[in-house]
PDB file of N, CA and C in Angstrom:
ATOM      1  N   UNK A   1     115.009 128.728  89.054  1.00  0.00           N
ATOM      2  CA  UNK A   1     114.673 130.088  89.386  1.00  0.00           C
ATOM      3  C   UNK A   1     114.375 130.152  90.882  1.00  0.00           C
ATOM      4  N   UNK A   2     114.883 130.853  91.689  1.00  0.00           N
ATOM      5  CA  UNK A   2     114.621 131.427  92.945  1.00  0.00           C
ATOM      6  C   UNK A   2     114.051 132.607  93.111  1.00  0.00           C
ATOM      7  N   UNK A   3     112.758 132.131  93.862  1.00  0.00           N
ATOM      8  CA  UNK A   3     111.718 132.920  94.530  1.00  0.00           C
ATOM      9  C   UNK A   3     111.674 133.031  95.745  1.00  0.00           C
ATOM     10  N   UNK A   4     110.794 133.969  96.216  1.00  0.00           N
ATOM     11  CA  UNK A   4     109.997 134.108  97.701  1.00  0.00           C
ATOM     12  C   UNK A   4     109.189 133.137  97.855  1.00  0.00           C
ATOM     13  N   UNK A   5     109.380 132.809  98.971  1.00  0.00           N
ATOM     14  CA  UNK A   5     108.500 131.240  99.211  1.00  0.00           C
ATOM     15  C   UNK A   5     107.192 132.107  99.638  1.00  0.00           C
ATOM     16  N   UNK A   6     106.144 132.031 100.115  1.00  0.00           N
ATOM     17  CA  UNK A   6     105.017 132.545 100.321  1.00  0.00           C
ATOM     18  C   UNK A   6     104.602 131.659 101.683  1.00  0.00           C
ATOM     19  N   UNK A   7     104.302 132.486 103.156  1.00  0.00           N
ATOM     20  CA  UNK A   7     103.980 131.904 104.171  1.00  0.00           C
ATOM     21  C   UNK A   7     103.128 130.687 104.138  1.00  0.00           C
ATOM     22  N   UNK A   8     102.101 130.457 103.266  1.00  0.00           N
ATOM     23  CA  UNK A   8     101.335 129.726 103.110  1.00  0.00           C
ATOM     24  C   UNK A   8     101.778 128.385 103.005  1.00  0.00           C
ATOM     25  N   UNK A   9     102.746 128.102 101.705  1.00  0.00           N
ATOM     26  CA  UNK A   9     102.871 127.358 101.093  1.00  0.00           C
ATOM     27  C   UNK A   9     103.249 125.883 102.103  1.00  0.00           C
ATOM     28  N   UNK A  10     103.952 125.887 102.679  1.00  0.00           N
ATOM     29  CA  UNK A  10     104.100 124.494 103.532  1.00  0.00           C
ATOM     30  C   UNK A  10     102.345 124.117 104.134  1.00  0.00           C
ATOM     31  N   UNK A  11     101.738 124.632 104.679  1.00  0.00           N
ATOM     32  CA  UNK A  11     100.154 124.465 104.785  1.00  0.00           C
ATOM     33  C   UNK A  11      99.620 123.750 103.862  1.00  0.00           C
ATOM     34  N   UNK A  12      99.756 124.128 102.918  1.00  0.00           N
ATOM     35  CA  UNK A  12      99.382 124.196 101.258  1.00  0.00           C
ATOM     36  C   UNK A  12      99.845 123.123 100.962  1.00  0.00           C
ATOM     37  N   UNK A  13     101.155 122.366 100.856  1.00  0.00           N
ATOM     38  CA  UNK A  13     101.537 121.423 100.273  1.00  0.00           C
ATOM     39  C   UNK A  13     100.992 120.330 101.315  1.00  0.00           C
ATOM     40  N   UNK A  14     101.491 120.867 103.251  1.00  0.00           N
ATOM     41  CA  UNK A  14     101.163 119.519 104.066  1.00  0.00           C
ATOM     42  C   UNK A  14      99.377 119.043 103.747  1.00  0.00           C
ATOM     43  N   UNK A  15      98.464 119.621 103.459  1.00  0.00           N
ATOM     44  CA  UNK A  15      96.702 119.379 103.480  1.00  0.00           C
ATOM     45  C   UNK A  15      97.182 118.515 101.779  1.00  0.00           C
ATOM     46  N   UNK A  16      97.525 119.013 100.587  1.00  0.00           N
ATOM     47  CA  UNK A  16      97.837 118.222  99.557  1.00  0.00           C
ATOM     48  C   UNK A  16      98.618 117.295  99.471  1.00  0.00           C
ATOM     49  N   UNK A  17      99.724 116.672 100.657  1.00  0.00           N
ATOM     50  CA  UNK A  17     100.232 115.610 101.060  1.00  0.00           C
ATOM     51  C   UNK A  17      99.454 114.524 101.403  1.00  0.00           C
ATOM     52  N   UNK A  18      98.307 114.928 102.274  1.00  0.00           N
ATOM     53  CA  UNK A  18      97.460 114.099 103.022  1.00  0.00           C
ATOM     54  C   UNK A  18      96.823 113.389 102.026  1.00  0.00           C
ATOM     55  N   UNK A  19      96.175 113.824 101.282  1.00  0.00           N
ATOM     56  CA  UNK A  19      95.431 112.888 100.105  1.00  0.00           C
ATOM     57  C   UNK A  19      95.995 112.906  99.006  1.00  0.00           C
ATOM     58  N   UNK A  20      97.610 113.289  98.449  1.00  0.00           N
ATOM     59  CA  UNK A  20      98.349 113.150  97.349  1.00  0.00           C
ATOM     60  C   UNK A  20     100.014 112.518  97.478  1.00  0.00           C
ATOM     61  N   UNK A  21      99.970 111.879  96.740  1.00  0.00           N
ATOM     62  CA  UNK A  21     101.677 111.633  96.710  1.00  0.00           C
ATOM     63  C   UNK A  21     102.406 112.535  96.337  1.00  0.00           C
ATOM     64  N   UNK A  22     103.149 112.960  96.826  1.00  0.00           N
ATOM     65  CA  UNK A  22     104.013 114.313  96.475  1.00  0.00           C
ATOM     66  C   UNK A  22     105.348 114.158  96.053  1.00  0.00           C
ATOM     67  N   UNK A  23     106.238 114.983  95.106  1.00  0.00           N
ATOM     68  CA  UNK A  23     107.349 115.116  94.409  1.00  0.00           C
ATOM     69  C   UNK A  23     108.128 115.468  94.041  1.00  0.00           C
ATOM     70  N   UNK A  24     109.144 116.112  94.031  1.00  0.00           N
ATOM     71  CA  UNK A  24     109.705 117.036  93.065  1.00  0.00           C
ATOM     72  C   UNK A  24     110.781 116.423  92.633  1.00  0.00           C
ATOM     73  N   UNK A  25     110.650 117.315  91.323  1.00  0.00           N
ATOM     74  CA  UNK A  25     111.396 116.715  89.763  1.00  0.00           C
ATOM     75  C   UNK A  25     112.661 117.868  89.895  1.00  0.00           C
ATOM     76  N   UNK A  26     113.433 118.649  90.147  1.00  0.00           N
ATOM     77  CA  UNK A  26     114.451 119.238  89.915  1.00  0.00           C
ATOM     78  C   UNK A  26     115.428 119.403  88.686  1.00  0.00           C
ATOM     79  N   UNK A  27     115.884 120.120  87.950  1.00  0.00           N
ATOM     80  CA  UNK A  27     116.704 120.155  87.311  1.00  0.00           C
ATOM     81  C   UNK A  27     117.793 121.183  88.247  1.00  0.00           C
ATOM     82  N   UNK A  28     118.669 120.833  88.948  1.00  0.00           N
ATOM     83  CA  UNK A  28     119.152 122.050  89.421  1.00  0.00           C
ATOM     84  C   UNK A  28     120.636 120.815  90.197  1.00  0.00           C
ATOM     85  N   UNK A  29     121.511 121.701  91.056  1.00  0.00           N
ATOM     86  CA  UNK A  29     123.118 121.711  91.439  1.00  0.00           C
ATOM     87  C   UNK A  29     122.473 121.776  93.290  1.00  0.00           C
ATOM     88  N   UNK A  30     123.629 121.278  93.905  1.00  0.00           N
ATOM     89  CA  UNK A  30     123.841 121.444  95.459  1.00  0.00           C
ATOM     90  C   UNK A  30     123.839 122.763  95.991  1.00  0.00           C
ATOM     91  N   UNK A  31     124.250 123.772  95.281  1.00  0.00           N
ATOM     92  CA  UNK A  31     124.580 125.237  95.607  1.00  0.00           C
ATOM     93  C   UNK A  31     122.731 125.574  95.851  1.00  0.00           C
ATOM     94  N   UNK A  32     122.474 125.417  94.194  1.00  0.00           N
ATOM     95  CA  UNK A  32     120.689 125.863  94.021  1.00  0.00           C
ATOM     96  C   UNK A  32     119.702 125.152  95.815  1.00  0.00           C
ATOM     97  N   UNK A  33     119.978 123.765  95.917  1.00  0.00           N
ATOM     98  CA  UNK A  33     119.356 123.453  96.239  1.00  0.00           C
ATOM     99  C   UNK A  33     119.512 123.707  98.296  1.00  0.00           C
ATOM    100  N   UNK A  34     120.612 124.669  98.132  1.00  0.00           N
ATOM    101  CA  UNK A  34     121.141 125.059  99.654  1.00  0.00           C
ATOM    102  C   UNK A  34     120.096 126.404  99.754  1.00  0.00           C
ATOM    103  N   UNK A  35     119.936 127.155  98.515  1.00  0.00           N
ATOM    104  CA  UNK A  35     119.603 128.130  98.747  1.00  0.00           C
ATOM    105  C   UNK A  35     118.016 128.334  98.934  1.00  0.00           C
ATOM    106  N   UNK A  36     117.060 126.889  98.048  1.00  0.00           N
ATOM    107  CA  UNK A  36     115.942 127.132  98.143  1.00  0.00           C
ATOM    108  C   UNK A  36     115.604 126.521  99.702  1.00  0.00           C
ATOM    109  N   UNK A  37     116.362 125.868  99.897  1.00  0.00           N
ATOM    110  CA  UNK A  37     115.749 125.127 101.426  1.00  0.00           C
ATOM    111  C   UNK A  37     116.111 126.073 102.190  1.00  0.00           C
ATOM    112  N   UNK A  38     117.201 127.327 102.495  1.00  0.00           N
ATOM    113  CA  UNK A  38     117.110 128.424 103.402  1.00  0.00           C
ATOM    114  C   UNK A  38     116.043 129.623 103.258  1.00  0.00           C
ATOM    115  N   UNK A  39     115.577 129.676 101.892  1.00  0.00           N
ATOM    116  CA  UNK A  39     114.673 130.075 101.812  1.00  0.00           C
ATOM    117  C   UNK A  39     113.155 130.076 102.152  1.00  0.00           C
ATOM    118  N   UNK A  40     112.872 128.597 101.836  1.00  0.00           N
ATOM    119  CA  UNK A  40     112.014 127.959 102.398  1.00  0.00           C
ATOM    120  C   UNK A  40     112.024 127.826 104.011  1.00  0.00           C
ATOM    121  N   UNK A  41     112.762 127.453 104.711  1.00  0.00           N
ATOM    122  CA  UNK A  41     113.154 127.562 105.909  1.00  0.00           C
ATOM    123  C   UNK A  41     112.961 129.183 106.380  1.00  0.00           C
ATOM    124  N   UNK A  42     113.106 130.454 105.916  1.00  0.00           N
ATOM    125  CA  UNK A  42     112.824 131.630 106.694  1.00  0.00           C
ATOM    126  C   UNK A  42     111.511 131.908 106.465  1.00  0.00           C
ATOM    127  N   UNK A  43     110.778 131.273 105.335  1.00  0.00           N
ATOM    128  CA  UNK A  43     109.565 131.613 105.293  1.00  0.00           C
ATOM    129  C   UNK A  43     107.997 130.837 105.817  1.00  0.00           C
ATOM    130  N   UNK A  44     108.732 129.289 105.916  1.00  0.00           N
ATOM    131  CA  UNK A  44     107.682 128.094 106.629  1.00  0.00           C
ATOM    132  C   UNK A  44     108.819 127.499 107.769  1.00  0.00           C
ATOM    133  N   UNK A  45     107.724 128.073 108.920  1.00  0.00           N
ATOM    134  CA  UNK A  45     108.593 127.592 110.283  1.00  0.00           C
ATOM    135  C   UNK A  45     107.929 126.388 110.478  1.00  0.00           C
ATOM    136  N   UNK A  46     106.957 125.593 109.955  1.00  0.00           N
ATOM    137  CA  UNK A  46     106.503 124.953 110.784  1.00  0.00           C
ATOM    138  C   UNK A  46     106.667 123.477 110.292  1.00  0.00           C
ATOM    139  N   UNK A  47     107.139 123.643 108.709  1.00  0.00           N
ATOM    140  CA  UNK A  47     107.472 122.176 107.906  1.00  0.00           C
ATOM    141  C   UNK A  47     109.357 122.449 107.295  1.00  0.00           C
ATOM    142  N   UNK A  48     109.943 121.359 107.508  1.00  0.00           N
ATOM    143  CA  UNK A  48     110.628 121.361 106.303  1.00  0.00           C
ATOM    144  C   UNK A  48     110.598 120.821 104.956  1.00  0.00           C
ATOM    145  N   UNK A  49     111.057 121.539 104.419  1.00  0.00           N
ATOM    146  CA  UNK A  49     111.263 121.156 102.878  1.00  0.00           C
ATOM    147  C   UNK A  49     110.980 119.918 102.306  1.00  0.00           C
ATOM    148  N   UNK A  50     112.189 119.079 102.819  1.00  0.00           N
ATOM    149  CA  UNK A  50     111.849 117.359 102.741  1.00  0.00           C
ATOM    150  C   UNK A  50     110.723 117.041 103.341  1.00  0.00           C
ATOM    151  N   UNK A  51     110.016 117.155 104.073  1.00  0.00           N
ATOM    152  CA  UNK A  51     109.079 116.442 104.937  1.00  0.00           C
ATOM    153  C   UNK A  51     107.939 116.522 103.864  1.00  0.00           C
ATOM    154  N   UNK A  52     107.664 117.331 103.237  1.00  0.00           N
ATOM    155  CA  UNK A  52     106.770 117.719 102.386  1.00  0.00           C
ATOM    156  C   UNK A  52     106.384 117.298 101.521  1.00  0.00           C
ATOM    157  N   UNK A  53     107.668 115.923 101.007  1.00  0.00           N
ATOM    158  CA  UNK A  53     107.087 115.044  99.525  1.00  0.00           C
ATOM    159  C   UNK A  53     107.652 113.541  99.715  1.00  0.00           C
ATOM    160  N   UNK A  54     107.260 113.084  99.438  1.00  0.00           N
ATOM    161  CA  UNK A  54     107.426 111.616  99.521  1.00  0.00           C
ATOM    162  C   UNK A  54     108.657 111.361  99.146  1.00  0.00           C
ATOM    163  N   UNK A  55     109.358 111.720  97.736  1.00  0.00           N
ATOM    164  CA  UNK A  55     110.325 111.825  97.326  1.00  0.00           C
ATOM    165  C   UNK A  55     110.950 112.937  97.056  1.00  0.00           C
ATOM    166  N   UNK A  56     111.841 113.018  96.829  1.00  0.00           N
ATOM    167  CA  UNK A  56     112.713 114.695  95.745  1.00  0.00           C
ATOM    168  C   UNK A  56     113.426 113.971  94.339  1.00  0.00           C
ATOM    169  N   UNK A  57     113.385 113.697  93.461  1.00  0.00           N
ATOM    170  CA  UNK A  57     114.624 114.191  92.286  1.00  0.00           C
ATOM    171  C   UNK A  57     115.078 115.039  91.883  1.00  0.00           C
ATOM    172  N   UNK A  58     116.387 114.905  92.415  1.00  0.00           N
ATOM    173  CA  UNK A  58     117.258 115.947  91.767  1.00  0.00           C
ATOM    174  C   UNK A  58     117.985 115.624  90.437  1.00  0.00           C
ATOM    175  N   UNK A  59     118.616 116.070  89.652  1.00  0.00           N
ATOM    176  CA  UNK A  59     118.738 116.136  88.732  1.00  0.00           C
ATOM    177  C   UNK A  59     120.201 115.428  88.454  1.00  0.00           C
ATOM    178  N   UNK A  60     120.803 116.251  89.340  1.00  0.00           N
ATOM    179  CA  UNK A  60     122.204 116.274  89.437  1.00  0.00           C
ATOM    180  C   UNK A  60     122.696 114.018  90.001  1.00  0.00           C
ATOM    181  N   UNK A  61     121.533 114.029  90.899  1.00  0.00           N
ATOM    182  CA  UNK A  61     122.122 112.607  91.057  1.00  0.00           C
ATOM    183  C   UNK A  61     121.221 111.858  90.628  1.00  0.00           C
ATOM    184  N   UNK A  62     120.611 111.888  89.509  1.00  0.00           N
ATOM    185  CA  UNK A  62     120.058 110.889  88.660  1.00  0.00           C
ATOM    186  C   UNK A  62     120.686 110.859  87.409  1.00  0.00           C
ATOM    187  N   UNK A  63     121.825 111.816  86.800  1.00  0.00           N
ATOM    188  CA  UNK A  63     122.374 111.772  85.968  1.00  0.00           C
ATOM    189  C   UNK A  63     121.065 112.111  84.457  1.00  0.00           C
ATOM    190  N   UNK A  64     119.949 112.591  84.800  1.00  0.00           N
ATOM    191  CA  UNK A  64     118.935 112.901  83.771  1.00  0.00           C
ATOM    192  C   UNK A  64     118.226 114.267  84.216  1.00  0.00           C
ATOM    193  N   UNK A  65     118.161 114.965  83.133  1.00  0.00           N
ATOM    194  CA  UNK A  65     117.647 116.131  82.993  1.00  0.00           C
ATOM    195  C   UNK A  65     116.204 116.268  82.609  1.00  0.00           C
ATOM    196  N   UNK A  66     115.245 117.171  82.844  1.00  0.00           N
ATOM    197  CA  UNK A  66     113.928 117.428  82.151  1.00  0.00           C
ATOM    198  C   UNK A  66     114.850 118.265  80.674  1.00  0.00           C
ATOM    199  N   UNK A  67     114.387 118.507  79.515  1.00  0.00           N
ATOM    200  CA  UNK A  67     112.663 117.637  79.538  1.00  0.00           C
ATOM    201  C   UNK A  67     113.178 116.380  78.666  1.00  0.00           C
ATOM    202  N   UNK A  68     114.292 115.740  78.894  1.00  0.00           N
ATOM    203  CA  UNK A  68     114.507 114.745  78.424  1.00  0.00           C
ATOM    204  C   UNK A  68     113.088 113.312  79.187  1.00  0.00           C
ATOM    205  N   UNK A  69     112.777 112.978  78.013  1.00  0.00           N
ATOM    206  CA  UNK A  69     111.708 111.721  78.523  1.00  0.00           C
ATOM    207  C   UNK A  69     112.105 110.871  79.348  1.00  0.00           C
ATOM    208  N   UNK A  70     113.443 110.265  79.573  1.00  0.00           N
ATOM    209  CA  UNK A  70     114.135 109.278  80.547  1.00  0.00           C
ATOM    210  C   UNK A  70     114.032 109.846  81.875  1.00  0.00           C
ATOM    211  N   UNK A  71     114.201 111.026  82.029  1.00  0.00           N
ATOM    212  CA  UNK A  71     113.982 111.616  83.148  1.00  0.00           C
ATOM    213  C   UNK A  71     111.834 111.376  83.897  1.00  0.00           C
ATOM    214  N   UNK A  72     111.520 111.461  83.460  1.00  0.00           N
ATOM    215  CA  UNK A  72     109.930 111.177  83.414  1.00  0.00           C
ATOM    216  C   UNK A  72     109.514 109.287  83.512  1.00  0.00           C
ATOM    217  N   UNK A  73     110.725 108.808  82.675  1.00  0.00           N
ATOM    218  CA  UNK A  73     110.019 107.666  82.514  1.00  0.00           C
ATOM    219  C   UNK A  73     111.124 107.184  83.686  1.00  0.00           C
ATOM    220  N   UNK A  74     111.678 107.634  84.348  1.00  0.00           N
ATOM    221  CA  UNK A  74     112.526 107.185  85.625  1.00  0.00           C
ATOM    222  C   UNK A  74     111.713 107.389  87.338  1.00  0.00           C
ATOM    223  N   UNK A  75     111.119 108.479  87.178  1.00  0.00           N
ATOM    224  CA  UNK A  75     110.231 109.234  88.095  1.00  0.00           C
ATOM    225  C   UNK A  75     108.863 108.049  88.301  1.00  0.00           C
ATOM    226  N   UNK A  76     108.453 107.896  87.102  1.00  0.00           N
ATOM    227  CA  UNK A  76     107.323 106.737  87.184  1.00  0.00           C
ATOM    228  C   UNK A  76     107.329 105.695  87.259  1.00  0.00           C
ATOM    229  N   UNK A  77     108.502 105.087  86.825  1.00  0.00           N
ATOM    230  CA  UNK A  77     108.934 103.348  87.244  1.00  0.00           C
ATOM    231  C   UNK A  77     109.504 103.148  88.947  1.00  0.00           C
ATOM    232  N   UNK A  78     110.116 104.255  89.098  1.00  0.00           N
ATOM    233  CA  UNK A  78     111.080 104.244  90.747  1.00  0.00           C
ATOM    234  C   UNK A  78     109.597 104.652  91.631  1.00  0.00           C
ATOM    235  N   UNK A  79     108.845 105.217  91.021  1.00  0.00           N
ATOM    236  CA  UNK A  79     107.963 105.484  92.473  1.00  0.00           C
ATOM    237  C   UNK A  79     106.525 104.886  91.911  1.00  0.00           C
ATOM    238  N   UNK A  80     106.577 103.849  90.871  1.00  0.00           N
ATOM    239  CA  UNK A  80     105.587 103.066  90.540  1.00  0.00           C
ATOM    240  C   UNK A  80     104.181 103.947  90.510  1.00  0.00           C
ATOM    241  N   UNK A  81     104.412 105.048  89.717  1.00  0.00           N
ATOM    242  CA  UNK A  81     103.037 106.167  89.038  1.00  0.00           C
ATOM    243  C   UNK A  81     102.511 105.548  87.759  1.00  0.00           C
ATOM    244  N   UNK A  82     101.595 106.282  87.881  1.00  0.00           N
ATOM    245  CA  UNK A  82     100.464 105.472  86.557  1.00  0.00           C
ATOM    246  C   UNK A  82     100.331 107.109  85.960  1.00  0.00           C
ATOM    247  N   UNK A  83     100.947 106.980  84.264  1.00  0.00           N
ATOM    248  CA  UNK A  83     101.255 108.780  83.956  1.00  0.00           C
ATOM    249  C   UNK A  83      99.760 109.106  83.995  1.00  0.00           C
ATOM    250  N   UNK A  84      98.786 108.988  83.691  1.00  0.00           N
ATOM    251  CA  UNK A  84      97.565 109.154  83.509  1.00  0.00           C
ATOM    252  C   UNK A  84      96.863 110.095  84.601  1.00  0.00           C
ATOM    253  N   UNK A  85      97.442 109.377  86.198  1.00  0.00           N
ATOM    254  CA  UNK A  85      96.799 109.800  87.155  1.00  0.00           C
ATOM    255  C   UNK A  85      98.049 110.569  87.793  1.00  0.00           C
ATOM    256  N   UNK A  86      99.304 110.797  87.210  1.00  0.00           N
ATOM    257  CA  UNK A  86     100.409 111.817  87.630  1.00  0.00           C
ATOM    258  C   UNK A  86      99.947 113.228  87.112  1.00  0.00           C
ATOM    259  N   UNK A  87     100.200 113.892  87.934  1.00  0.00           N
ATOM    260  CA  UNK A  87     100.051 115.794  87.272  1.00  0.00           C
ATOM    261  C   UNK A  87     101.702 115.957  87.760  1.00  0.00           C
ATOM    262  N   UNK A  88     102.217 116.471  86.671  1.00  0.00           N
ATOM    263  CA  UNK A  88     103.206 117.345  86.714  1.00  0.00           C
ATOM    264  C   UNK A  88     102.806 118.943  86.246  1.00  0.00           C
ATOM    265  N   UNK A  89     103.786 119.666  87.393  1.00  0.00           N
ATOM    266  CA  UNK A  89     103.808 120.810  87.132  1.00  0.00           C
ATOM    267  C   UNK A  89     105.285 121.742  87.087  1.00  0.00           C
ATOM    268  N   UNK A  90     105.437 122.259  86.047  1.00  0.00           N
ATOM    269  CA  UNK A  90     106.947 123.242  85.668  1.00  0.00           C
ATOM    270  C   UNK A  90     106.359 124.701  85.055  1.00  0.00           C
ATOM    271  N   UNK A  91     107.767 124.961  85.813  1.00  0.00           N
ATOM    272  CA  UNK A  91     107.468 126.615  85.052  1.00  0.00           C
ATOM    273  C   UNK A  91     107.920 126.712  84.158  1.00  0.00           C
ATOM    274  N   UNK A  92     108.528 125.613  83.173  1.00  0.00           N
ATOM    275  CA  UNK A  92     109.153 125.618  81.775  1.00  0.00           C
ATOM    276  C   UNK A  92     108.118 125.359  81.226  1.00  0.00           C
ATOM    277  N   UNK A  93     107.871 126.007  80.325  1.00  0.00           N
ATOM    278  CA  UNK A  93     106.655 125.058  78.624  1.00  0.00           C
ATOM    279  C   UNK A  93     107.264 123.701  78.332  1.00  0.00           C
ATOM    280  N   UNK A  94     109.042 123.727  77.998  1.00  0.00           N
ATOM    281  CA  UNK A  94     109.330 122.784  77.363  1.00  0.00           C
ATOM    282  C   UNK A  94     109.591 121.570  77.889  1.00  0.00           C
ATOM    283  N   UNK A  95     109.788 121.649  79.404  1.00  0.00           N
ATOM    284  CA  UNK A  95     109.059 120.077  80.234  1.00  0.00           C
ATOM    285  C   UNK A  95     107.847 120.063  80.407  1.00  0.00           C
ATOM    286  N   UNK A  96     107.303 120.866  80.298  1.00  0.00           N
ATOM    287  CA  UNK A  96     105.469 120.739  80.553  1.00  0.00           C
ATOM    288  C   UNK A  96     105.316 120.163  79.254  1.00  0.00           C
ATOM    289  N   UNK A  97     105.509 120.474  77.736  1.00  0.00           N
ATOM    290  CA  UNK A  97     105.604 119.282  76.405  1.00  0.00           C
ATOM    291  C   UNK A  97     105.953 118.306  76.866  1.00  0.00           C
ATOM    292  N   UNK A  98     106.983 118.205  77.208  1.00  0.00           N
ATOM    293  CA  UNK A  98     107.559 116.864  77.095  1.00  0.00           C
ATOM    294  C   UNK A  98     107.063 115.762  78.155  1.00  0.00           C
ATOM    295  N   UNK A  99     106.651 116.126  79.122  1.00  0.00           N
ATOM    296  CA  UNK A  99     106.041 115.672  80.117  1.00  0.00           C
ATOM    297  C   UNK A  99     104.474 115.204  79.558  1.00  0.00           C
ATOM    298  N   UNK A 100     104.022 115.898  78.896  1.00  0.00           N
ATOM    299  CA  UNK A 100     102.495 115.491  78.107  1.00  0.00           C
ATOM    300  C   UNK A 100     102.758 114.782  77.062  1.00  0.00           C
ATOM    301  N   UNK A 101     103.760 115.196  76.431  1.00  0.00           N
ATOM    302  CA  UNK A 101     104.350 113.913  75.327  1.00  0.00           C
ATOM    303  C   UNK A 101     104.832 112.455  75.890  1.00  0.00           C
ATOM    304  N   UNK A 102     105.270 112.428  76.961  1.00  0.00           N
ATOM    305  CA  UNK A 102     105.732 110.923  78.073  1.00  0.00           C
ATOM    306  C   UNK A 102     104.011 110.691  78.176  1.00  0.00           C
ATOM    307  N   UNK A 103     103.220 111.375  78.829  1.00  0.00           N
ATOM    308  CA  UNK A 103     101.686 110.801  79.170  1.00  0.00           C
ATOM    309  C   UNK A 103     101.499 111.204  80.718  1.00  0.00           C
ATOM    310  N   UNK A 104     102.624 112.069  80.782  1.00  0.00           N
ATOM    311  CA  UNK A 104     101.289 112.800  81.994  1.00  0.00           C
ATOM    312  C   UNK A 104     100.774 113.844  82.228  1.00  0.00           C
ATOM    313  N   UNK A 105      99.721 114.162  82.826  1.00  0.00           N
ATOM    314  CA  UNK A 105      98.754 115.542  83.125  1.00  0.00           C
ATOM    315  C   UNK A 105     100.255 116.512  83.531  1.00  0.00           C
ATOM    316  N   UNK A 106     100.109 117.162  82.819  1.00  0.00           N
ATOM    317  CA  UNK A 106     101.173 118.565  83.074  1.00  0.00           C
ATOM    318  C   UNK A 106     100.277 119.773  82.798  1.00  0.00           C
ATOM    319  N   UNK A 107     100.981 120.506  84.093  1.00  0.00           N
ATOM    320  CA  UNK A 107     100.147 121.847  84.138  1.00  0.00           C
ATOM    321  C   UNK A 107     101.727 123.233  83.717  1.00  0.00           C
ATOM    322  N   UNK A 108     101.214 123.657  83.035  1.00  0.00           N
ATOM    323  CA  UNK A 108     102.532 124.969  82.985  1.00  0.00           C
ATOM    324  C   UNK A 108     102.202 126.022  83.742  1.00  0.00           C
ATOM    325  N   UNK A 109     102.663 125.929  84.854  1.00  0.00           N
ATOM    326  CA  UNK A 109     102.643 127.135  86.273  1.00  0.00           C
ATOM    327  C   UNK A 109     103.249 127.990  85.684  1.00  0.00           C
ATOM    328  N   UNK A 110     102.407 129.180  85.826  1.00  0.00           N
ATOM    329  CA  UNK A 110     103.154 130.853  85.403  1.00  0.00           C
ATOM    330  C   UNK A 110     102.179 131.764  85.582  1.00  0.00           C
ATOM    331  N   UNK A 111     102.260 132.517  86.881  1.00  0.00           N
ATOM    332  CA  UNK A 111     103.909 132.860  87.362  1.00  0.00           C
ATOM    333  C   UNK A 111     103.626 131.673  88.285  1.00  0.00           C
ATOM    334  N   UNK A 112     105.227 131.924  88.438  1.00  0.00           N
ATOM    335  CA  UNK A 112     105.361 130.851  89.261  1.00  0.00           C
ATOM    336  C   UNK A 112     105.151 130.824  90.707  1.00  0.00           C
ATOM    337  N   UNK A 113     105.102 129.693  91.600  1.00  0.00           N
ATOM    338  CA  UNK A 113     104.548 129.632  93.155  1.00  0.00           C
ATOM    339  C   UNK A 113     103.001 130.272  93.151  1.00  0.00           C
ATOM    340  N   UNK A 114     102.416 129.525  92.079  1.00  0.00           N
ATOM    341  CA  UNK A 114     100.675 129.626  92.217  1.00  0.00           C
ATOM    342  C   UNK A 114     100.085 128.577  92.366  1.00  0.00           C
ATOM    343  N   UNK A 115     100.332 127.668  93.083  1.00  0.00           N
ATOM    344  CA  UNK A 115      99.897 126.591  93.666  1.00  0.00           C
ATOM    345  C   UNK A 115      98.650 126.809  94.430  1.00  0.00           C
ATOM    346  N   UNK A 116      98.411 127.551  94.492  1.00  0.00           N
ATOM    347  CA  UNK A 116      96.868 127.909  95.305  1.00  0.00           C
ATOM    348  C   UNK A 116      95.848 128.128  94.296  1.00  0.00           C
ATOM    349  N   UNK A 117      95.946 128.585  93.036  1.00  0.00           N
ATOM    350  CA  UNK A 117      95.604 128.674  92.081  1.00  0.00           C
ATOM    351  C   UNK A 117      94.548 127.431  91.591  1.00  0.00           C
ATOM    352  N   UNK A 118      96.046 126.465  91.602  1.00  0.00           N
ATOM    353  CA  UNK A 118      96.030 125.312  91.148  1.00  0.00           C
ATOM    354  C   UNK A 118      95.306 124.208  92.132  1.00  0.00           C
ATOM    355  N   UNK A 119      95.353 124.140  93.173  1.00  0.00           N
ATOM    356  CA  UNK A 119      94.739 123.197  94.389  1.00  0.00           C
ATOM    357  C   UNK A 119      93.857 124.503  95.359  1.00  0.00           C
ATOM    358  N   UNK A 120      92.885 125.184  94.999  1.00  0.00           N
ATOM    359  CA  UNK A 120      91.854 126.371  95.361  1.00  0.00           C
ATOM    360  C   UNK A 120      91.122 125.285  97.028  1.00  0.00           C
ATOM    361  N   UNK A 121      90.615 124.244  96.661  1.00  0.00           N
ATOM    362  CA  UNK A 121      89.921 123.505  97.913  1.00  0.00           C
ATOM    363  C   UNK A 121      91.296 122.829  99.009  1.00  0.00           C
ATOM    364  N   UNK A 122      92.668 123.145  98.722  1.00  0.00           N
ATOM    365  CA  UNK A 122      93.379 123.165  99.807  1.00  0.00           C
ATOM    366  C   UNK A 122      93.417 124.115 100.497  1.00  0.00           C
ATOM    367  N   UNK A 123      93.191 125.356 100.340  1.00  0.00           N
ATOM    368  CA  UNK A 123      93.237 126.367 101.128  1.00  0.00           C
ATOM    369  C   UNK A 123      92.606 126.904 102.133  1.00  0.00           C
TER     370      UNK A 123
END
């Protein structure tokens, strides 16, 4: 799903970088992922996209989808996470299950891009 990025949000993620390992899990295509980084890009001048997480998975070149569990249990062996002390967050319910069914803290964001919500003492 494509949204409005919200001025904030690169702020927001760089202060939750500093004391968090950061991630994203993707289910999405090259087209999707042209469009959220121009997006992101007109709305945070001051970070890019990548700079922002330690890693990215995309979907498309891991050959695994959410909310398939392989996808989860690939994320935590390649970047050596302990599910316990991982929070995942999706705007799907049905990777946010499945993600708590693998064993990690999953939060179901909705609506979505409420990350401020969610991390209140980054702001």
């Amino acid at each position: 799903m494509l949204n409005y990025v919200p001025e904030y949000m690169g702020e927001l993620l760089a202060k939750i970088k500093q004391e968090k390992r950061t991630f994203i899990l993707s289910n999405t295509n090259p087209i999707h992922i042209r469009e959220v980084k121009k997006r992101f890009a007109q709305s945070v001048k001051e970070y890019t996209f990548e700079s922002l997480f330690e890693k990215i998975y995309y979907s498309h070149e891991i050959s695994l989808h959410k909310p398939d569990q392989a996808i989860y249990d690939y994320v935590v062996k390649t970047s050596k996470l302990n599910p316990l002390r991982t929070l995942f967050i999706d705007d799907n319910y049905h990777n946010v299950i499945e993600a708590k069914k693998y064993g990690l803290q999953a939060i179901h964001m909705n609506p979505v891009m409420n990350l401020d919500k969610i991390f209140p003492f980054y702001k």
